[in-house]
N, C-alpha and C. Protein backbone atom coordinates (compact mmCIF):
# COMPACT_ATOMS: atom_id res chain seq x y z
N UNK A 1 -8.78 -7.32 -26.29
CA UNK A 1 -8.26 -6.35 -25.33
C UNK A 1 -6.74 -6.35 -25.40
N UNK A 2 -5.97 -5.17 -25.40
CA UNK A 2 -4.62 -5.02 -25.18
C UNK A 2 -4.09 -5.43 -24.19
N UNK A 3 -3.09 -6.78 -24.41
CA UNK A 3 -2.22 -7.22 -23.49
C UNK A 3 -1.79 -6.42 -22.51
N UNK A 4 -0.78 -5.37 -23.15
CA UNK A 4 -0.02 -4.50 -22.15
C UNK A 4 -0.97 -3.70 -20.90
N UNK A 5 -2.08 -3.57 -21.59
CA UNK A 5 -3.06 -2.96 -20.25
C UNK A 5 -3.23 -3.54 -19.45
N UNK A 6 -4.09 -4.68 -19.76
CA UNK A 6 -4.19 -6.31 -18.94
C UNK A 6 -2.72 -6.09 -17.93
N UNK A 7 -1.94 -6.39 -18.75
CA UNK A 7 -0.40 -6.70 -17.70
C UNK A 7 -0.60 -5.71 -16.58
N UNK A 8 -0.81 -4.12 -17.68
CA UNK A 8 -0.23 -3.29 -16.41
C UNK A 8 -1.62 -3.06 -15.13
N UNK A 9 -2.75 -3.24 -15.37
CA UNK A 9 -3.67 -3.54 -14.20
C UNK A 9 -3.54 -4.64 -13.68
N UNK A 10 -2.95 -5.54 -14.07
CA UNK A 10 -2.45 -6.91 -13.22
C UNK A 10 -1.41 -6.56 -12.05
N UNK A 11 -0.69 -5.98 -12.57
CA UNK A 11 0.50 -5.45 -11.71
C UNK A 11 -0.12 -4.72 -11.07
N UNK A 12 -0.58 -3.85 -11.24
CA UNK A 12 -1.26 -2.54 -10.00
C UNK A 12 -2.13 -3.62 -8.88
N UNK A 13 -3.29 -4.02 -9.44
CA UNK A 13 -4.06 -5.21 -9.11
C UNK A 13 -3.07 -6.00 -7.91
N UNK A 14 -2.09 -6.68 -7.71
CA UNK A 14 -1.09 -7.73 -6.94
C UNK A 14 -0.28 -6.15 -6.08
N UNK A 15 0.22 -5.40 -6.62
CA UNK A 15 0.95 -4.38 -6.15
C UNK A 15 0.29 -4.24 -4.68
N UNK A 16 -1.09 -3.19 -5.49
CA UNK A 16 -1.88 -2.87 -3.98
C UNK A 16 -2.22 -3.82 -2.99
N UNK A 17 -2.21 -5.03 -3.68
CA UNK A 17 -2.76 -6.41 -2.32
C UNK A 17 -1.31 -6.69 -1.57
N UNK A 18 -0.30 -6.40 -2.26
CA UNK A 18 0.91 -6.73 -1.53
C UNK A 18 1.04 -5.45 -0.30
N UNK A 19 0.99 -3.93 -1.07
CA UNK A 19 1.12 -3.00 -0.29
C UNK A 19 0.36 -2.52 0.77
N UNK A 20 -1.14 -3.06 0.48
CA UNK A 20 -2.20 -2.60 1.58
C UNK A 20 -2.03 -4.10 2.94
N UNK A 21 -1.54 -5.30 2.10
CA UNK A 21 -1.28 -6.68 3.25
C UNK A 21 -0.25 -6.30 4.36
N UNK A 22 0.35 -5.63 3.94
CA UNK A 22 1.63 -5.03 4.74
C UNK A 22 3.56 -5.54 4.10
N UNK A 23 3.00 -5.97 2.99
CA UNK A 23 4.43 -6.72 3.00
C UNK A 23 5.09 -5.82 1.95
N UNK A 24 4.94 -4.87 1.77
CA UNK A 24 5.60 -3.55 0.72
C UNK A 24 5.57 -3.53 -0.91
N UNK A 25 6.17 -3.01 -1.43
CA UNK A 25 5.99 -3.27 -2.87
C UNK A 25 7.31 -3.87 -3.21
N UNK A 26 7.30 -4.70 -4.04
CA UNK A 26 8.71 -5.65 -4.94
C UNK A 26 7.98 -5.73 -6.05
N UNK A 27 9.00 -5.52 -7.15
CA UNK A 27 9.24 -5.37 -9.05
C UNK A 27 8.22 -6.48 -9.39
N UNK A 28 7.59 -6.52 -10.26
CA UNK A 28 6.43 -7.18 -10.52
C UNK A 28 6.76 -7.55 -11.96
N UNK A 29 7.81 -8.98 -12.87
CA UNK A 29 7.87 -8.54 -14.44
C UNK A 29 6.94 -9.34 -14.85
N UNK A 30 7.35 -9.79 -16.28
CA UNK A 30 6.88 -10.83 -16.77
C UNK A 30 6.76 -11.93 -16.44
N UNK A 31 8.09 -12.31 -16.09
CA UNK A 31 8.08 -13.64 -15.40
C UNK A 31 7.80 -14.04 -14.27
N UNK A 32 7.47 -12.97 -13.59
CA UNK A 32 7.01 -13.64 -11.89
C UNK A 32 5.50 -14.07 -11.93
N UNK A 33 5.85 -14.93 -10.51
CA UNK A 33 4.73 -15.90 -10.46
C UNK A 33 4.24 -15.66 -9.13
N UNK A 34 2.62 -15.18 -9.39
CA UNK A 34 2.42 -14.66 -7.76
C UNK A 34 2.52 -15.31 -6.80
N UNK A 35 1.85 -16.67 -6.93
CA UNK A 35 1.88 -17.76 -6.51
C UNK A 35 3.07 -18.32 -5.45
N UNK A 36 4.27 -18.21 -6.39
CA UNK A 36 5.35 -18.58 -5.86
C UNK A 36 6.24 -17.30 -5.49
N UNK A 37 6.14 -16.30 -5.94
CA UNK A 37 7.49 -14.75 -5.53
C UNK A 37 6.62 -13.61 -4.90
N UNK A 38 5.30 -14.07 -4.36
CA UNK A 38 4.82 -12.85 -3.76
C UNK A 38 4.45 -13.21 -2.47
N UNK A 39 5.01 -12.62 -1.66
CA UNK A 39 4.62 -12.99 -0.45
C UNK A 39 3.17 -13.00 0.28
N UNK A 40 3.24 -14.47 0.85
CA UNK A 40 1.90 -14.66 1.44
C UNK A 40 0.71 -14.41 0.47
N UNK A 41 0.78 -14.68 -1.00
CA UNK A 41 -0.07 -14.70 -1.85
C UNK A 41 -0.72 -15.56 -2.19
N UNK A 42 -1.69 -16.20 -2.11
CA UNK A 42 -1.99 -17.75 -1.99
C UNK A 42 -3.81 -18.08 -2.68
N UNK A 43 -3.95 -19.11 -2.23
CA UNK A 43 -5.15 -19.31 -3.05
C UNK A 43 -6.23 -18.67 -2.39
N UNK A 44 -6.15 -18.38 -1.09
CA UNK A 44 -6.92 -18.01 -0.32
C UNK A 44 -7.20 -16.09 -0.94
N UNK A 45 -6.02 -15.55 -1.06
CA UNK A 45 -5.89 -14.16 -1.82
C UNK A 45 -6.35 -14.15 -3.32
N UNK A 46 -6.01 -15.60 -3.97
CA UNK A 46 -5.65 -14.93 -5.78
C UNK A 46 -7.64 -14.49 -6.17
N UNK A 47 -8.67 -14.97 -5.22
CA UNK A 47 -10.04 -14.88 -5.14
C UNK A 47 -9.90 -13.27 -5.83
N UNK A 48 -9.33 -12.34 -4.54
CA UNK A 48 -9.79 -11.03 -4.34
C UNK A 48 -9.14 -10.35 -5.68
N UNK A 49 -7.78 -10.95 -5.91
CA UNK A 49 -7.04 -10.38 -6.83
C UNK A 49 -7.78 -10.60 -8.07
N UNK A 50 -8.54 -11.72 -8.77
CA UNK A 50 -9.49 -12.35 -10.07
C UNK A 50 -10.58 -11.04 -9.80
N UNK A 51 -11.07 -10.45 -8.61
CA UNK A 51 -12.51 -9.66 -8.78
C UNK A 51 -12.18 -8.53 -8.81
N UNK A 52 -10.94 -7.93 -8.49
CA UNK A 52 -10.17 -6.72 -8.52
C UNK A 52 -9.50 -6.35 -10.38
N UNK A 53 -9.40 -7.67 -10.48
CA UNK A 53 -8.55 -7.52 -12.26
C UNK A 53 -9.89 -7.51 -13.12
N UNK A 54 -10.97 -8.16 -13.07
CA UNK A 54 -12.03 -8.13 -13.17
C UNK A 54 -13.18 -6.53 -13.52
N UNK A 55 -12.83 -5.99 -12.25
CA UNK A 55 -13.29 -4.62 -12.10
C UNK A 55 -13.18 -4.02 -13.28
N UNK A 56 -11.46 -3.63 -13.06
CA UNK A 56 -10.55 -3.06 -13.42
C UNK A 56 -10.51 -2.99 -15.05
N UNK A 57 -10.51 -4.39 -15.62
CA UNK A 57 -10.58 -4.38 -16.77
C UNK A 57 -12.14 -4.61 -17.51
N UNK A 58 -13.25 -5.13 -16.93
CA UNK A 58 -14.38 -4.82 -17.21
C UNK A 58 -14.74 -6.72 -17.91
N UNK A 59 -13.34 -7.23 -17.34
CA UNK A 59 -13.66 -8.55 -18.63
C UNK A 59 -14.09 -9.14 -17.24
N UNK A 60 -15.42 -10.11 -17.84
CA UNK A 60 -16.28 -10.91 -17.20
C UNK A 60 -15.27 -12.29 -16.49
N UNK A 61 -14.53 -12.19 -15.15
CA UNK A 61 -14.26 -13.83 -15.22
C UNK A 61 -14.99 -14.99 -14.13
N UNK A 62 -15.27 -16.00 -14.74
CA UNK A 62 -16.10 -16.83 -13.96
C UNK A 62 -15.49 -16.92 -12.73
N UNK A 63 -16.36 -16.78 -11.32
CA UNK A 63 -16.41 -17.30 -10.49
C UNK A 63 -15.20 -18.28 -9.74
N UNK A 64 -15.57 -19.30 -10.48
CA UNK A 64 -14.13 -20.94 -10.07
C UNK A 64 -13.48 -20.51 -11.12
N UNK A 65 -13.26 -19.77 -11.65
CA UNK A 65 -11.36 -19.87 -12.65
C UNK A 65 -10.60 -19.20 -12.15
N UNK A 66 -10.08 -20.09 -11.67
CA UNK A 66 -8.29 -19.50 -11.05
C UNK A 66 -7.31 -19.37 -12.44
N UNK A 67 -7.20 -18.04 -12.43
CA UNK A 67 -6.39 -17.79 -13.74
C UNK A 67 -4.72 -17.28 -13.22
N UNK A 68 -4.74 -17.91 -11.84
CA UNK A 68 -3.16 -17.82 -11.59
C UNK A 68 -2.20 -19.71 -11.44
N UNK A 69 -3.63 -20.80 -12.01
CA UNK A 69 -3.19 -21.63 -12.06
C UNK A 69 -3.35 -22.57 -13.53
N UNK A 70 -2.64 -22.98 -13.80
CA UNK A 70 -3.05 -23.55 -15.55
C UNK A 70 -4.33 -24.10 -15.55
N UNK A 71 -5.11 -24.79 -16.47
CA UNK A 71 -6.53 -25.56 -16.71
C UNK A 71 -6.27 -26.45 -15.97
N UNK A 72 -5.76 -27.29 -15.84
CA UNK A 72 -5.09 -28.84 -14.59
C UNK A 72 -5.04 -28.52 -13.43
N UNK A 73 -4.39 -27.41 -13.33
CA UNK A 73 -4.16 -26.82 -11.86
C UNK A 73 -3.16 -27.53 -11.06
N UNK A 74 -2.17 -27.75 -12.19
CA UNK A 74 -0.38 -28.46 -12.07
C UNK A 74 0.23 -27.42 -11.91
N UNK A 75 0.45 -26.38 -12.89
CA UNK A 75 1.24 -25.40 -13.11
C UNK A 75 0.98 -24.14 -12.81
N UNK A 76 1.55 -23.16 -11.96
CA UNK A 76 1.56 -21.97 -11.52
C UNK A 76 1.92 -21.42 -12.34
N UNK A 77 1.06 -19.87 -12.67
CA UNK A 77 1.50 -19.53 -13.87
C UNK A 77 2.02 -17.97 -13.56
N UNK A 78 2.80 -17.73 -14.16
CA UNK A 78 3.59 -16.22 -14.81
C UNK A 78 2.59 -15.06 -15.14
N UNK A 79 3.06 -13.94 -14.52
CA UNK A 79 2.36 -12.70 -15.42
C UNK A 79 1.70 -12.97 -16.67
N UNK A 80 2.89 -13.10 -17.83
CA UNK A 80 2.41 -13.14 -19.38
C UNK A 80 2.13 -14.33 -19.36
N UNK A 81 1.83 -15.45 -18.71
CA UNK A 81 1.00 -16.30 -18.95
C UNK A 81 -0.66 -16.26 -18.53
N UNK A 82 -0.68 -15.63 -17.55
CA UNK A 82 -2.12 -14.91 -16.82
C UNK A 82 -2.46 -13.91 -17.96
N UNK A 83 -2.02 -12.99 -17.99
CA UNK A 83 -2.21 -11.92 -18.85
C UNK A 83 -2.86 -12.94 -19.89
N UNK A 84 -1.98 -14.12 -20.99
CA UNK A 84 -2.59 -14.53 -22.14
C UNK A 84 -3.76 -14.82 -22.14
N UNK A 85 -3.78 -15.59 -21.07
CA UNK A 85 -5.42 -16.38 -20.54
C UNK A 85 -6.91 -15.26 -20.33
N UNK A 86 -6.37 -14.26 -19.63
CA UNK A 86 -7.45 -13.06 -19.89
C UNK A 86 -7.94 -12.61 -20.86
N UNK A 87 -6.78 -12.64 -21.68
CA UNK A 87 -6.89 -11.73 -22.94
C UNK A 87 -7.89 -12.86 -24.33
N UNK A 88 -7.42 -14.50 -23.93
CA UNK A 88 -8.20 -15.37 -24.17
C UNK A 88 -9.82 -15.70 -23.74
N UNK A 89 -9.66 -14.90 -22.95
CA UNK A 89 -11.24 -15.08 -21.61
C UNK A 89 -12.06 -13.83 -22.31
N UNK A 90 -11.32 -12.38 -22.88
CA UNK A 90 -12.41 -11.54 -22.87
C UNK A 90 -12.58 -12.05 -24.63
N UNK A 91 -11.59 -12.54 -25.39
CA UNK A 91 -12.41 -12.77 -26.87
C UNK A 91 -13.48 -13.68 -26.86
N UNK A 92 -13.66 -14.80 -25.75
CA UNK A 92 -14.73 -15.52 -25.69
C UNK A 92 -16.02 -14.89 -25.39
N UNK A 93 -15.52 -13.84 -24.48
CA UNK A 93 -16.83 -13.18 -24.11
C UNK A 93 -17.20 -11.83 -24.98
N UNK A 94 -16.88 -12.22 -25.62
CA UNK A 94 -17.36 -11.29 -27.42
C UNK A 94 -18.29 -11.47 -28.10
């Protein structure tokens, strides 16, 4: 699957959860980390956001994978680091 699509339904995907939560829309790049630069975005949210990117892009993701936190679940991860991991998730499911 094409990265850049991935990205840009990722962004729409966090956009609308920011804009419909009430807290408005702010620039969404590469490097931001929802986790940490989106307000009130949290583990309790990244659920809805995984079944929404999900939809959206048609790629199957399990249930328990939080794909806004590394495999360890040390490291908060970045757009184009999320994005990679999807794009890693739908060649498996090939």
């Amino acid at each position: 699957m094409d990265e850049a699509l991935i990205r840009d339904q990722l962004v729409d995907v966090l956009q609308t959860i920011q804009r419909e939560s009430g807290y408005g829309e702010i620039p969404i790049s590469c490097d931001t980390c929802p986790l940490d630069d989106l307000e009130k975005f949290d583990t309790k949210i990244a659920p809805v956001a995984i079944t929404l990117l999900a939809k959206a892009t048609g790629i199957p993701i399990p249930n328990r994978k939080n794909i806004f936190v590394s495999k360890d679940g040390r490291q908060r991860l970045t757009i184009d680091q999320i994005v990679h991991g999807v794009c890693k998730l739908a060649q498996e499911g090939m």
